[in-house]
Protein backbone atom coordinates (compact mmCIF):
# COMPACT_ATOMS: atom_id res chain seq x y z
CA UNK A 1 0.00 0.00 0.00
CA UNK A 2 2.83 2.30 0.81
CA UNK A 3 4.35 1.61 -2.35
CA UNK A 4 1.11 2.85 -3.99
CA UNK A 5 1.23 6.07 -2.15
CA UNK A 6 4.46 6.18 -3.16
CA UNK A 7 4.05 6.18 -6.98
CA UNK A 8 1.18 8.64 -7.30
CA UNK A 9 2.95 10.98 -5.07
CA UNK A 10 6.15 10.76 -6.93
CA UNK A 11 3.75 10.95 -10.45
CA UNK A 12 1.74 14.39 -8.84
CA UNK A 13 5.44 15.95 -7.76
CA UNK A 14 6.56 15.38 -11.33
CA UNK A 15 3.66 17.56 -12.71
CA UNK A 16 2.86 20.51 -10.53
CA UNK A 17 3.16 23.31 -13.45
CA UNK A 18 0.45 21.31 -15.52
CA UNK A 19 -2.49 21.38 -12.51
CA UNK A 20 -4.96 24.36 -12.87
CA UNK A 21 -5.39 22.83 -9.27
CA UNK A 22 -4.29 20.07 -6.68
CA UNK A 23 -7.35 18.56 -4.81
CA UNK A 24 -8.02 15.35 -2.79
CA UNK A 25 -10.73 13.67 -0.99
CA UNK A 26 -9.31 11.74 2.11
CA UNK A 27 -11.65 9.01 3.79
CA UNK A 28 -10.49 7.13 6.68
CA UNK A 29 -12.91 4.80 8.82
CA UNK A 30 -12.34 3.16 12.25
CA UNK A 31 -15.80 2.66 12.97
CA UNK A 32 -18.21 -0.40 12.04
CA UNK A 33 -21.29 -1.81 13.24
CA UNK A 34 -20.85 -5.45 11.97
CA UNK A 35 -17.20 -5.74 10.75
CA UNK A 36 -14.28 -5.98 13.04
CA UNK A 37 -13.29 -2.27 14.30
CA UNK A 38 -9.50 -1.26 12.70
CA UNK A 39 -7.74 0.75 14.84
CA UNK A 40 -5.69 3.27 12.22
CA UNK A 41 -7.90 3.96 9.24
CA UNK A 42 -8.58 7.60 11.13
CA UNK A 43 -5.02 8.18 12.01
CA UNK A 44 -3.94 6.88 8.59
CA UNK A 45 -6.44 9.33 6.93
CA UNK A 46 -5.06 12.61 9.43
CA UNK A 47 -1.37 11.81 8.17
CA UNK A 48 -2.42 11.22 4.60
CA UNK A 49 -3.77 14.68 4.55
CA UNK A 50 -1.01 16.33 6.17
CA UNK A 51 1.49 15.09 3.82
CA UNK A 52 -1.19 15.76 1.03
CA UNK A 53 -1.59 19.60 2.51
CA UNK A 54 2.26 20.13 2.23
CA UNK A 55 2.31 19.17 -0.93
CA UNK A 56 0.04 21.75 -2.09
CA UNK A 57 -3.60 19.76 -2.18
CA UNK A 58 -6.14 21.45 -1.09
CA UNK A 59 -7.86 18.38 1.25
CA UNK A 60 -11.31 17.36 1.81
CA UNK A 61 -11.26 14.87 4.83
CA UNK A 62 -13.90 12.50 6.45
CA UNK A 63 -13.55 10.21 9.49
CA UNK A 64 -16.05 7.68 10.13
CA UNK A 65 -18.58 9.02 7.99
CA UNK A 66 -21.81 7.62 7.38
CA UNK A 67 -22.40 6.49 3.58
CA UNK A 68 -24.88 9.47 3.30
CA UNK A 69 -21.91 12.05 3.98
CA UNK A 70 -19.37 9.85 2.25
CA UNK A 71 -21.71 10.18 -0.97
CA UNK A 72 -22.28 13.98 -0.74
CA UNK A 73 -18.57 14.46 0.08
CA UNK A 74 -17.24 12.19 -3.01
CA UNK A 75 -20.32 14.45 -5.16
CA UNK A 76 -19.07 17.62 -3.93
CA UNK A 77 -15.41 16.37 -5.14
CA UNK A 78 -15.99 15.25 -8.57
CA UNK A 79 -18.39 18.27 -9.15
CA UNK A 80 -15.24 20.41 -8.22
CA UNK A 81 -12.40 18.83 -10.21
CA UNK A 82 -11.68 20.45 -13.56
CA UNK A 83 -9.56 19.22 -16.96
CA UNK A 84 -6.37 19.81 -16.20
CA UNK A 85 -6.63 19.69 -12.32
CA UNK A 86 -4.70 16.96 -10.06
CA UNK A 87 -7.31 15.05 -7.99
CA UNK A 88 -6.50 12.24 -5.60
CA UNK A 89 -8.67 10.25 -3.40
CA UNK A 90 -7.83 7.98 -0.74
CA UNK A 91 -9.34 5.51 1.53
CA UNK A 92 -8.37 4.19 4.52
CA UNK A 93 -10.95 1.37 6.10
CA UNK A 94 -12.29 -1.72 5.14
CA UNK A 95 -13.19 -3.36 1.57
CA UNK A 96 -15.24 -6.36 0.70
CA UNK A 97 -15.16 -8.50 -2.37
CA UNK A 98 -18.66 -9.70 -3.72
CA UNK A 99 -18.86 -11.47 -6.89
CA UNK A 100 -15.37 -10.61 -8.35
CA UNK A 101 -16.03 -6.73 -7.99
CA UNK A 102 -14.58 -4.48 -4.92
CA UNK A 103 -16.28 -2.35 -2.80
CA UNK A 104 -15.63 0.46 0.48
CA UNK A 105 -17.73 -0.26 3.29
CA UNK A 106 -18.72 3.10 4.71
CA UNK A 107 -18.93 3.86 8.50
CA UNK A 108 -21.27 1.82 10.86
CA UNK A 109 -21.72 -0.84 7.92
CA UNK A 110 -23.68 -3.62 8.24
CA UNK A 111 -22.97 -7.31 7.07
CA UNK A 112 -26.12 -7.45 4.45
CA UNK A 113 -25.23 -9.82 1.49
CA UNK A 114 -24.12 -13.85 2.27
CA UNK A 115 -21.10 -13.55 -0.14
CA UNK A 116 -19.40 -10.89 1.60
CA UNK A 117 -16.02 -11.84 2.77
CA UNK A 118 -12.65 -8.99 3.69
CA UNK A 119 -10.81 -8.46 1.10
């Protein structure tokens, strides 16, 4: 995962002249219902966005947000990002893996479909 981070940062740093603007959207969950609780999504997310806001981004962060503010937040971000801006989002929390396709579980999920498994 670090290694990840690592590329995109290194590709953004490599490209500042060309961004009209530098934005991100920063997620980071700790809190569940009905999947085990993680104990550094939120303090993964904080340090993500500090490194993010001394690069230049301007940040948008959630922790533990419900999948109604999630939503509106992840709206608000694609509504803002223009051609030619740098846009980054990252999410720190738990993922599932139903039927071969990938999804973020949102704050205070609950376990609703059989085939859900961590992935």
């Amino acid at each position: 995962m670090l290694r990840l981070v690592a590329v995109l940062i290194s590709g953004v740093l490599s490209v500042p002249e060309l961004a009209e603007q530098r934005v991100a959207l920063v997620i980071g969950n700790d809190s569940y219902s009905n999947v085990p609780v993680l104990q550094k999504a939120a303090a993964d997310a904080r340090t993500m966005t500090a490194s993010l806001s001394k690069l230049g981004f301007d940040v948008e962060t959630g922790v533990n947000v419900s999948r109604t503010e999630t939503n509106r937040r992840l709206q608000d971000f694609l509504n803002h990002i223009e051609p030619g801006d740098v846009a980054l989002f990252y999410f720190a929390g738990h993922g599932v893996e139903i039927a071969g396709s990938n999804y973020l579980l949102r704050s205070t999920s609950r376990r609703r479909h059989p085939a859900m498994r961590s992935a």
